[in-house]
C-alpha atoms as a PDB file:
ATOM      1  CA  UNK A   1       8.128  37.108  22.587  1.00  0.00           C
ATOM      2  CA  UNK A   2       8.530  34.629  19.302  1.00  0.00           C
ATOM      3  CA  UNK A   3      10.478  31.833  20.097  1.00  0.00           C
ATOM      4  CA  UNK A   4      13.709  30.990  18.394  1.00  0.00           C
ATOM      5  CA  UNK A   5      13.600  27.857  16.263  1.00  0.00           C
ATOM      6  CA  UNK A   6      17.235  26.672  17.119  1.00  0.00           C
ATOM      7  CA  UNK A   7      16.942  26.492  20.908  1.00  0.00           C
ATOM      8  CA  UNK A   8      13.179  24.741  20.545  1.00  0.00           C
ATOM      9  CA  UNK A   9      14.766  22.182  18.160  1.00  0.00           C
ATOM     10  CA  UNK A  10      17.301  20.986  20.323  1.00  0.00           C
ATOM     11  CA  UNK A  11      15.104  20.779  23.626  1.00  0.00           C
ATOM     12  CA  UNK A  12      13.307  18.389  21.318  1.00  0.00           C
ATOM     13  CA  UNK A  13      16.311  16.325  19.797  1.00  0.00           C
ATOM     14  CA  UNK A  14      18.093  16.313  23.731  1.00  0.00           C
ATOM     15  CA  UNK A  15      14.395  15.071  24.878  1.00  0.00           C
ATOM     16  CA  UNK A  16      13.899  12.335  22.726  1.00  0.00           C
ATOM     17  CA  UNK A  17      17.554  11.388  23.364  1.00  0.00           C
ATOM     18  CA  UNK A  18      16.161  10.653  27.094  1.00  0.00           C
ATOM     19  CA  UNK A  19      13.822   7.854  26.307  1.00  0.00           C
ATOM     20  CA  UNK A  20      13.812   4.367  27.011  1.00  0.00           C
ATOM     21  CA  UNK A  21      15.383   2.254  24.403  1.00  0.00           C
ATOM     22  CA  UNK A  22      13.532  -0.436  23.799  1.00  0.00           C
ATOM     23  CA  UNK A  23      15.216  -4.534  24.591  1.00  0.00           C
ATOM     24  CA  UNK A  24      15.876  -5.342  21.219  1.00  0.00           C
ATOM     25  CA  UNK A  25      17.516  -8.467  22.559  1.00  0.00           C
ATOM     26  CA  UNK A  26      14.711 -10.297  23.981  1.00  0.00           C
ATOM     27  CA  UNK A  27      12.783  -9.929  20.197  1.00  0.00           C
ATOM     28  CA  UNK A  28      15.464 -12.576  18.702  1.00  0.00           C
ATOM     29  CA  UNK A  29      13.973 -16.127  19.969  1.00  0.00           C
ATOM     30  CA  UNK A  30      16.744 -18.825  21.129  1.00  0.00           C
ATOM     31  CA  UNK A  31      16.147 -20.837  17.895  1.00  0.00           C
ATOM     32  CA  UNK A  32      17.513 -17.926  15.397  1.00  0.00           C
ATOM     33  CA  UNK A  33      20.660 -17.329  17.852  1.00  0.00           C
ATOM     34  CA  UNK A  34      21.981 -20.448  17.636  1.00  0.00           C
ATOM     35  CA  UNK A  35      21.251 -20.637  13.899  1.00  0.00           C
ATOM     36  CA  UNK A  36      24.017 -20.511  11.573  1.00  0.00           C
ATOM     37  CA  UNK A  37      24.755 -17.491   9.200  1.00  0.00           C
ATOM     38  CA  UNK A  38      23.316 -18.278   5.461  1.00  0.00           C
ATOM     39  CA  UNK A  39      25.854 -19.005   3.081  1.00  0.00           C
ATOM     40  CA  UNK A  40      26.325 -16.481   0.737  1.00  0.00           C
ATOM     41  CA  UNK A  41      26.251 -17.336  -3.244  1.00  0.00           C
ATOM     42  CA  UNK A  42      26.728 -15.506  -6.371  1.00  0.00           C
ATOM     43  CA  UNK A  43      23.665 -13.776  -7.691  1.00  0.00           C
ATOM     44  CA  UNK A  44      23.810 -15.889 -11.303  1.00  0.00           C
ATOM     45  CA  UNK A  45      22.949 -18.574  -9.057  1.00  0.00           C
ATOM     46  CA  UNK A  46      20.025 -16.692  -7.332  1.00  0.00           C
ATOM     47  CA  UNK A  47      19.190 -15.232 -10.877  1.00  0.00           C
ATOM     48  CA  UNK A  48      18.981 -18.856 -12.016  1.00  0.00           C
ATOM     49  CA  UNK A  49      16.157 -20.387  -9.896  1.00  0.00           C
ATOM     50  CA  UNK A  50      13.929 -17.182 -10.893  1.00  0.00           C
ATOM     51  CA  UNK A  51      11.054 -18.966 -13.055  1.00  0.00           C
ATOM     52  CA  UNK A  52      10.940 -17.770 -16.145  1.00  0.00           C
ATOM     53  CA  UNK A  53       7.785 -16.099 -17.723  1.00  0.00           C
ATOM     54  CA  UNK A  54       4.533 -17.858 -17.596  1.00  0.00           C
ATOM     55  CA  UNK A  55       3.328 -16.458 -21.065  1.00  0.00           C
ATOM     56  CA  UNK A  56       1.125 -19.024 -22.803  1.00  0.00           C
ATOM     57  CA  UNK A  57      -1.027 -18.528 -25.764  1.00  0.00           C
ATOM     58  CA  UNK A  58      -3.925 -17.380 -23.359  1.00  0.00           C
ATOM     59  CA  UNK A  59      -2.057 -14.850 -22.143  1.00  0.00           C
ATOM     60  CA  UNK A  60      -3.112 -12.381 -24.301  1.00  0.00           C
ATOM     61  CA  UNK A  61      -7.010 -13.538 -24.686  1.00  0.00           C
ATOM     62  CA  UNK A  62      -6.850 -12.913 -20.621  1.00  0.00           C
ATOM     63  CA  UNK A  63      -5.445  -9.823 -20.821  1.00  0.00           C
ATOM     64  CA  UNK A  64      -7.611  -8.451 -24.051  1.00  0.00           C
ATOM     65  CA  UNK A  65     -10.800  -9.831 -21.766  1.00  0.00           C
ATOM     66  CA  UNK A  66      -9.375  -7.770 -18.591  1.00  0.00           C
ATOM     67  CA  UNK A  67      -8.849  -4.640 -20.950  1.00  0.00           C
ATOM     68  CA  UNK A  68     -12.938  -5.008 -21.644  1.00  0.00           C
ATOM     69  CA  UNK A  69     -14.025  -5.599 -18.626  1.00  0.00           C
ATOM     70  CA  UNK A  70     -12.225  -2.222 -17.095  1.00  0.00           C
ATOM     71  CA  UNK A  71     -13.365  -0.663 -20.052  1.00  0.00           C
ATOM     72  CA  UNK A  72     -17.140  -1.709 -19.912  1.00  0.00           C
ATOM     73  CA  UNK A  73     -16.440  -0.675 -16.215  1.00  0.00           C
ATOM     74  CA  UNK A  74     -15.525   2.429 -16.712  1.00  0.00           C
ATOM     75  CA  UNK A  75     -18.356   3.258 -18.925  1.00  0.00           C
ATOM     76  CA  UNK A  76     -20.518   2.701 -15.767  1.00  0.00           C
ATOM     77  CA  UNK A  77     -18.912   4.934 -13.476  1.00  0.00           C
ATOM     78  CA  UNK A  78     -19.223   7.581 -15.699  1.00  0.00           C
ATOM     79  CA  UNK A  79     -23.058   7.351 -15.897  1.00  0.00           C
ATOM     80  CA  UNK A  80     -24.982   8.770 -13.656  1.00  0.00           C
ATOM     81  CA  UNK A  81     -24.642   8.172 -10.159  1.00  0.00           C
ATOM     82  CA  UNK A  82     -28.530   9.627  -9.594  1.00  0.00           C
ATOM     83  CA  UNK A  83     -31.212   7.610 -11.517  1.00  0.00           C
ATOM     84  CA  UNK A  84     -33.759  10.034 -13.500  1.00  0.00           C
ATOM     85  CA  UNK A  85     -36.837   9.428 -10.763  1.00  0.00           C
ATOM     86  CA  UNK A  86     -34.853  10.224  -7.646  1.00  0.00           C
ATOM     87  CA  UNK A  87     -33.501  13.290  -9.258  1.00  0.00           C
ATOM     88  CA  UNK A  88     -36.713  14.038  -9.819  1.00  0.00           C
ATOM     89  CA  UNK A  89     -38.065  13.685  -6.796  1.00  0.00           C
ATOM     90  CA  UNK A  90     -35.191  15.689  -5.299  1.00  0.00           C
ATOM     91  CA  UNK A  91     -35.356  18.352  -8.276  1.00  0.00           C
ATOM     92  CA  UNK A  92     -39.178  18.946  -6.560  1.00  0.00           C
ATOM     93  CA  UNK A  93     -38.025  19.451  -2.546  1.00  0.00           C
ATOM     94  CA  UNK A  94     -39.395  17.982   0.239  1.00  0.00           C
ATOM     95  CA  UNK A  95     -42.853  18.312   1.239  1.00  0.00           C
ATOM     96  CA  UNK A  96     -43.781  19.370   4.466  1.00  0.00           C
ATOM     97  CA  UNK A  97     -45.133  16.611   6.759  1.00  0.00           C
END
């Protein structure tokens, strides 16, 4: 006989309802109790202290270097992964010892 998929569904929500929570109390140390809440500011001012863009004429020699070397490595890994005298070897069996 199949079981119905509403009745197994909420044994399993009612038994998960029946485990221990956990202490969430104890996790917050004495230190960050008695600390006071942060002040809160406008987001211009948060917005200001963001550095701005550390673009300098080397930027783009770095990044034209990085585009060659993932290039150049890309090249490689779609070589061969099998060098021509193992594949030969393997192309030939194995001989009985």
């Amino acid at each position: 006989m199949p079981l119905h998929p509403i009745p197994v569904l909420l044994c399993a929500a009612l038994s998960a309802g029946c485990t221990q929570f956990p202490d969430l109390d104890s996790a917050i140390s004495p230190g960050a109790e008695r600390a006071a809440y942060p002040d809160l500011v406008p987001v211009e001012q948060l917005r200001a202290q963001i550095p701005l863009a550390q673009v300098d004429p080397d930027t783009a020699s770095n990044l034209e270097a990085r585009v060659a070397n993932l290039r150049a490595r890309a090249r490689r890994l779609r070589g061969t992964v099998i060098d021509s005298p193992t594949r030969a070897r393997m192309t030939t069996g194995v001989s009985a010892i």
